[in-house]
Protein backbone atom coordinates (compact mmCIF):
# COMPACT_ATOMS: atom_id res chain seq x y z
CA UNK A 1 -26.53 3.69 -5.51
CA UNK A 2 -23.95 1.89 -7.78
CA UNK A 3 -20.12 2.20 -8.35
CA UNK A 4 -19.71 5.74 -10.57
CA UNK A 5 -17.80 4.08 -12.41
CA UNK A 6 -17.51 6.50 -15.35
CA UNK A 7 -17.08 9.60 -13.16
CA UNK A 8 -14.15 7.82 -11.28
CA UNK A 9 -12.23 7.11 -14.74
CA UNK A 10 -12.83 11.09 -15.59
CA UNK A 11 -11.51 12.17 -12.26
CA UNK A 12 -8.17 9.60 -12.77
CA UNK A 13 -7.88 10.58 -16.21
CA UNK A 14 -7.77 14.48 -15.14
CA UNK A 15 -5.82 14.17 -11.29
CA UNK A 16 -2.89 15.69 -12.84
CA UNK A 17 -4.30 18.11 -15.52
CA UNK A 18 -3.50 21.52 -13.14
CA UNK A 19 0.21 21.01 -12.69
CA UNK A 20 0.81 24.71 -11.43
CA UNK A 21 -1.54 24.31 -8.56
CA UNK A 22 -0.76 24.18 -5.07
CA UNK A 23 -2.41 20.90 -3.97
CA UNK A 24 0.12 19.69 -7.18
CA UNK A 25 3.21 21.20 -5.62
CA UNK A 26 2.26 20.54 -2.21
CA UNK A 27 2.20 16.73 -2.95
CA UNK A 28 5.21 16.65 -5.37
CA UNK A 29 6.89 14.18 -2.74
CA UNK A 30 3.38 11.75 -3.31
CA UNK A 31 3.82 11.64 -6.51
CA UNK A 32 5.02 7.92 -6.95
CA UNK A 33 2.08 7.08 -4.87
CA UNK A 34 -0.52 8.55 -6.72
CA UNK A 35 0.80 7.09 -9.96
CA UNK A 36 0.72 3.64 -8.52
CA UNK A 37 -2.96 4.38 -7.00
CA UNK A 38 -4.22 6.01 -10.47
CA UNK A 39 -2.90 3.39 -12.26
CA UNK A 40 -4.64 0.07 -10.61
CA UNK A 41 -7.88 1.69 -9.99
CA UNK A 42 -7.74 2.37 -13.64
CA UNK A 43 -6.72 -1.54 -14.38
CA UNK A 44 -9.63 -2.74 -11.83
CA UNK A 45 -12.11 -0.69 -14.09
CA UNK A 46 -10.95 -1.73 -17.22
CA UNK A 47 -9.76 1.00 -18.75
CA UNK A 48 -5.96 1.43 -19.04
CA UNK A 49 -5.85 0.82 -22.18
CA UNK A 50 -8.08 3.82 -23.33
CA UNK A 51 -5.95 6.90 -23.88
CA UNK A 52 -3.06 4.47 -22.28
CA UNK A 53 -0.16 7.03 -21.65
CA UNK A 54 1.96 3.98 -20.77
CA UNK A 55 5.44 5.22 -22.35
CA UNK A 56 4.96 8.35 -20.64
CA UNK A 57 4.47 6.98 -17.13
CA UNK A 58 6.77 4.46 -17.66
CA UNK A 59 9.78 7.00 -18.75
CA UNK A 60 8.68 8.61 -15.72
CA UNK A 61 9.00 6.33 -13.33
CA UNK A 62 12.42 5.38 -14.81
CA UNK A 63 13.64 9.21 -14.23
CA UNK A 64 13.03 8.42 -10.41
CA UNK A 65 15.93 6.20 -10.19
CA UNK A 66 18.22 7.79 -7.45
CA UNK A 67 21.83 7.62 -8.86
CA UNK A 68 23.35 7.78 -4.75
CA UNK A 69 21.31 4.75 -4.37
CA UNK A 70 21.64 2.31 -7.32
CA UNK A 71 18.61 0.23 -7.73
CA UNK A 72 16.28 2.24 -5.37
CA UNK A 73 13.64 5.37 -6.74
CA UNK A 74 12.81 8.19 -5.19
CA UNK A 75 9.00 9.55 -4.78
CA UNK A 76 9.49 12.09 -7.57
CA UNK A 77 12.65 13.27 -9.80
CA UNK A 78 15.32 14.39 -7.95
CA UNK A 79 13.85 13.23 -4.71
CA UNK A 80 16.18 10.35 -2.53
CA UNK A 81 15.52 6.71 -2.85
CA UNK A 82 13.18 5.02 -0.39
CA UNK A 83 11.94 1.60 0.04
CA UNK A 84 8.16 2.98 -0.51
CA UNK A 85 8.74 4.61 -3.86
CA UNK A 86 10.87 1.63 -5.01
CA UNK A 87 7.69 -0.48 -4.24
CA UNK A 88 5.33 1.90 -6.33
CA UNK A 89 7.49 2.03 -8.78
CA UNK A 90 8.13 -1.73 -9.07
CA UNK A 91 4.22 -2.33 -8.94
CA UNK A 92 3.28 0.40 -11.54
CA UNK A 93 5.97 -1.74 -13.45
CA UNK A 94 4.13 -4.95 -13.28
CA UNK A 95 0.82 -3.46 -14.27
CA UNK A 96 2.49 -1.96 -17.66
CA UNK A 97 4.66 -5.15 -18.20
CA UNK A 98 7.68 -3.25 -17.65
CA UNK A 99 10.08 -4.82 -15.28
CA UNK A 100 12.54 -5.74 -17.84
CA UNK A 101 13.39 -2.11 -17.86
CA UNK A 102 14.86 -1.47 -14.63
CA UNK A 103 17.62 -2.94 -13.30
CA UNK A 104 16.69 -6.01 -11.21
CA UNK A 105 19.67 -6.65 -9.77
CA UNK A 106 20.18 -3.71 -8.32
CA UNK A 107 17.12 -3.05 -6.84
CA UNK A 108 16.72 -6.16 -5.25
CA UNK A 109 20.32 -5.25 -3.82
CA UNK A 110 19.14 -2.01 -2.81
CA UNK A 111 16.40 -3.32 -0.63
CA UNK A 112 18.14 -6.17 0.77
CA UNK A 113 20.92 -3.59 1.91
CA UNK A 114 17.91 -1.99 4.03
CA UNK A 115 17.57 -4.83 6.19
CA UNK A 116 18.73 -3.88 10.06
CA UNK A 117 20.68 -6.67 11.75
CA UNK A 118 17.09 -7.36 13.94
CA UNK A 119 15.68 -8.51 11.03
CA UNK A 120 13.92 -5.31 10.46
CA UNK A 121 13.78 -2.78 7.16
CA UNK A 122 14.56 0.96 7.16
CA UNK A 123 12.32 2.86 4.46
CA UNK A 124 15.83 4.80 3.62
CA UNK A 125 19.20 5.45 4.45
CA UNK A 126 18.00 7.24 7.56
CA UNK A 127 17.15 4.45 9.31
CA UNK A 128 13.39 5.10 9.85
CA UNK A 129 11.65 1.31 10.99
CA UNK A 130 8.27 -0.05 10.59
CA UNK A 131 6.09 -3.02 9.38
CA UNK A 132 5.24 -0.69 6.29
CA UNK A 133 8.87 -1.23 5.38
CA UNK A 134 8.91 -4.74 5.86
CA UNK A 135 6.22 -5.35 3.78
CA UNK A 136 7.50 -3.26 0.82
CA UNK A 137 10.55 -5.01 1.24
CA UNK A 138 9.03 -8.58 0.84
CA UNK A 139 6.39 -7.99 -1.63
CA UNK A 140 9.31 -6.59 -3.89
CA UNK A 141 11.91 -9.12 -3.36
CA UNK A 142 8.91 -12.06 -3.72
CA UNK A 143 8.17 -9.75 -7.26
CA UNK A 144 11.86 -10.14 -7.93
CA UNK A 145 12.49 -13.69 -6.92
CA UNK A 146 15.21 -12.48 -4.64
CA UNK A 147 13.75 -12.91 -1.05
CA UNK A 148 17.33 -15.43 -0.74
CA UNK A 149 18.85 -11.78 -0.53
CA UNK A 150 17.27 -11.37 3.17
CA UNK A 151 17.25 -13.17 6.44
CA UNK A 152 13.78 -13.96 6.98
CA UNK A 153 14.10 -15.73 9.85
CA UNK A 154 14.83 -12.51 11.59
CA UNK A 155 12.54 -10.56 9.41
CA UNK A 156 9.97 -12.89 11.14
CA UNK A 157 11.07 -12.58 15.02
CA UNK A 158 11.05 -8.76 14.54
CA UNK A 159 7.65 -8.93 13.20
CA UNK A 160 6.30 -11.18 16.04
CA UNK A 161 7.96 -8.70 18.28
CA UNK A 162 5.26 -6.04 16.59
CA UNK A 163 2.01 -8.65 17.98
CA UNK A 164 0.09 -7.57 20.96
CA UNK A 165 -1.92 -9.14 23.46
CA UNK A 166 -5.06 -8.22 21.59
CA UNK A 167 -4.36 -10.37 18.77
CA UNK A 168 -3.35 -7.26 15.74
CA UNK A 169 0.14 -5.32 15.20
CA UNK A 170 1.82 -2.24 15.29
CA UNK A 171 4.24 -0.01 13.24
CA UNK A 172 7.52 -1.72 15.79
CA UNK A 173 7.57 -3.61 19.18
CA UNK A 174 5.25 -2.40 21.74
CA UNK A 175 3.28 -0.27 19.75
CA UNK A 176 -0.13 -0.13 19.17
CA UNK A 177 -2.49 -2.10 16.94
CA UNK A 178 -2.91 -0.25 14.23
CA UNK A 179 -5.20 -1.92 11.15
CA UNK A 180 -3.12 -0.22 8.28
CA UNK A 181 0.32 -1.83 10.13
CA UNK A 182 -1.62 -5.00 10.75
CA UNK A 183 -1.92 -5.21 7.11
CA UNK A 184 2.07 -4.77 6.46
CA UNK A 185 2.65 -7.53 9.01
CA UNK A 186 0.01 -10.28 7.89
CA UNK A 187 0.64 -9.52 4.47
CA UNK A 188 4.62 -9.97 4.96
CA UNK A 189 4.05 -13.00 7.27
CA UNK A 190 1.58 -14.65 4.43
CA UNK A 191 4.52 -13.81 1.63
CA UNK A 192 7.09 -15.25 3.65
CA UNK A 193 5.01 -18.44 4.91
CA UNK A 194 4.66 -17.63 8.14
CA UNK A 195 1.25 -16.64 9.25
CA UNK A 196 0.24 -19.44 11.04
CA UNK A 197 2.87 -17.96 14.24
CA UNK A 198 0.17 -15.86 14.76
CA UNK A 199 -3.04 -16.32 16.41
CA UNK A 200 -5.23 -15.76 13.25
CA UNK A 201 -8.93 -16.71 15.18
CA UNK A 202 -7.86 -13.71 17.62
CA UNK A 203 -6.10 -11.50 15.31
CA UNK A 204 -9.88 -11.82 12.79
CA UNK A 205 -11.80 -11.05 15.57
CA UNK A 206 -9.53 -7.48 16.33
CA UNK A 207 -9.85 -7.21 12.90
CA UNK A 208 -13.96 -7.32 12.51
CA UNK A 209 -14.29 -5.33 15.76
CA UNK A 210 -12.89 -2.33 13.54
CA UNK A 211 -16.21 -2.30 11.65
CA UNK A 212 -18.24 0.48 12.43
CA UNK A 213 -22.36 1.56 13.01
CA UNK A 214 -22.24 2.60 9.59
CA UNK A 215 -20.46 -0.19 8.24
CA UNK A 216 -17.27 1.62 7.59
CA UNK A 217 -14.50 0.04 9.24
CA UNK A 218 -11.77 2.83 11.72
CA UNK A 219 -8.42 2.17 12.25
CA UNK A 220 -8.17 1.48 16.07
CA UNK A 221 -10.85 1.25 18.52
CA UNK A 222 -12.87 4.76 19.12
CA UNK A 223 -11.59 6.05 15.86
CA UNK A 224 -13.92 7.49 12.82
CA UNK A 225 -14.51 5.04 9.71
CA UNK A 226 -12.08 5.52 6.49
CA UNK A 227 -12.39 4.11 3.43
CA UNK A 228 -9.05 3.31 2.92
CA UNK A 229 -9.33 0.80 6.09
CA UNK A 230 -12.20 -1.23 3.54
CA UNK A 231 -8.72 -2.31 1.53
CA UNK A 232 -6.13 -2.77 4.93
CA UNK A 233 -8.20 -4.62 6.89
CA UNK A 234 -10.35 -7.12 4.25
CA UNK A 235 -7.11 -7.73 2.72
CA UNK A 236 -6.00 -8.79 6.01
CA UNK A 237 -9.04 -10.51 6.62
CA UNK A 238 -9.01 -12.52 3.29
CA UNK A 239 -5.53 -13.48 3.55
CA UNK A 240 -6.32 -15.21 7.14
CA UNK A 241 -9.66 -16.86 4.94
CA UNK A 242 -12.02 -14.75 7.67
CA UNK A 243 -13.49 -12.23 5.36
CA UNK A 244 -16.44 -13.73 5.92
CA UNK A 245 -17.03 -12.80 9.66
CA UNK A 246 -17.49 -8.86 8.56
CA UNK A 247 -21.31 -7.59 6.78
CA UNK A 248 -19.50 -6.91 3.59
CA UNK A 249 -23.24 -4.89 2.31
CA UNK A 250 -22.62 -3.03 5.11
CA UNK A 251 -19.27 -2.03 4.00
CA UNK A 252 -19.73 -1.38 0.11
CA UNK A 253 -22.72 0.64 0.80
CA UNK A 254 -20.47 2.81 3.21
CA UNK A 255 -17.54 3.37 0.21
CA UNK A 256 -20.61 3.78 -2.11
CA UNK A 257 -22.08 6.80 -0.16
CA UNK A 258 -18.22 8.21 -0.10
CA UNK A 259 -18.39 8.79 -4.17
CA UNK A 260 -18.35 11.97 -5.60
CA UNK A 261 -21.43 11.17 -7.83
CA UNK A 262 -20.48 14.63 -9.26
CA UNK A 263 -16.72 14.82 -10.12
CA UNK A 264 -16.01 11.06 -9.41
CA UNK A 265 -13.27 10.13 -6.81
CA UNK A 266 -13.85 8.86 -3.94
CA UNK A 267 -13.19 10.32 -0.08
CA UNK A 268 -12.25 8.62 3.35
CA UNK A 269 -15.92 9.06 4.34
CA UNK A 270 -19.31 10.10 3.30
CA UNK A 271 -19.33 14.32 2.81
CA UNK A 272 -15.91 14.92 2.42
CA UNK A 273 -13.08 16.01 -0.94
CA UNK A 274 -12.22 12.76 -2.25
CA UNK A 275 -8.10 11.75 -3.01
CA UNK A 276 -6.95 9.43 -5.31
């Protein structure tokens, strides 16, 4: 079985054709998400350009901007600022060439002004705190050329403070492992240049153990497979140069079987209603 790859571009093309649905209004505060997920896996198939409804998405994004919160966008319109969207929204940005239309400045200011005094980010002004954050925060800032904006030398200590024994990371300090959070942490550690502070031979290893029977890899030990862990964890993995220690046939024929090879898309596992 190959890659559907036509069926996938029908089911992006058509994700948001039903806009007086429920599953539509029940996700309204995804939305910036989706956009940003629609949008690449369209660019890695080649074919954003086809139909491109670039203005459109682009105005859109724009009308996110949260006025209380210069610089920062909100999931949706009307919806409050948070580091997340801001990162979506930056990223969808990039793909259609259109940074030059936001205000760099102030965004940059707007996530450097989410940076606790532990060195930590809050994803909005409610203070919530997680490696999630911290990764937004430095992948947008890097983007932006502003990481000077930020103490990373703290930003690093808190995100040491996330390690545990068994090599991987959690959402904060003494939490545990959790692959998705692993990826925020390497990922921020690699952008920052500190990934060596970590043990990377023991953090790969905690990282390959999450592949599965079926080739699938779960987020924490004992947990079902996922397809979105195939992009988490290998990006972990091939940022520490140890991709190579997981069966990677294993793994593509496991997001293979997880195709609708009817109405394209793809699910978290083989069986189920695939998401974008």
């Amino acid at each position: 079985m190959g890659l559907c790859r036509e069926r996938h571009e029908h089911y992006l093309r058509h994700l948001d054709d039903d806009k007086e649905s429920l599953e539509y209004m029940m996700t309204e505060h995804l939305r910036m998400g989706g956009v940003y997920w629609g949008v690449s896996a369209m660019a890695l198939l080649d074919r954003l350009e086809e139909g491109s409804r670039r203005e459109e998405i682009v105005s859109w994004i724009l009308s996110c901007q949260d006025p209380k919160s210069p610089g920062g966008f909100g999931p949706n319109c009307g919806h409050d600022a948070d580091i997340t969207a801001t990162h979506y929204a930056l990223l969808v940005l990039c793909v259609y060439d259109g940074v030059d239309k936001m205000d760099v400045q102030a965004t940059a200011r707007y996530i450097a002004s989410l940076q606790r005094p532990d060195g930590s980010f809050a994803g909005d002004k409610w203070g919530e705190v997680d490696t999630r954050f911290a990764y937004c925060a430095v992948s947008a800032l890097t983007i932006l050329d502003a990481l000077d904006l930020v103490d990373l030398d703290a930003l690093t200590q808190w995100l040491l403070r996330c390690l545990n024994y068994d090599g991987a990371f959690g959402p904060v300090p003494r939490a545990e492992s959790h692959a998705a959070y692993t990826f925020c942490a390497v990922q921020a550690l690699a952008l920052i240049g500190a990934l060596d502070a970590a043990d990377l031979d023991r953090l790969g290893w905690w990282l390959c153990e999450r592949q599965t029977p079926g080739g699938g890899f779960n987020g924490r030990p004992e947990k079902a497979p996922d397809v979105c862990y195939s992009w988490w964890i290998l990006s972990a993995l091939n940022s520490i140069d140890r991709a190579h220690w997981i069966d990677g046939k294993r793994l593509a024929d496991f997001i293979r079987k997880a195709q609708d090879q009817e109405d394209g898309g793809i699910a978290d596992r083989p069986g189920d209603v695939p998401d974008v």
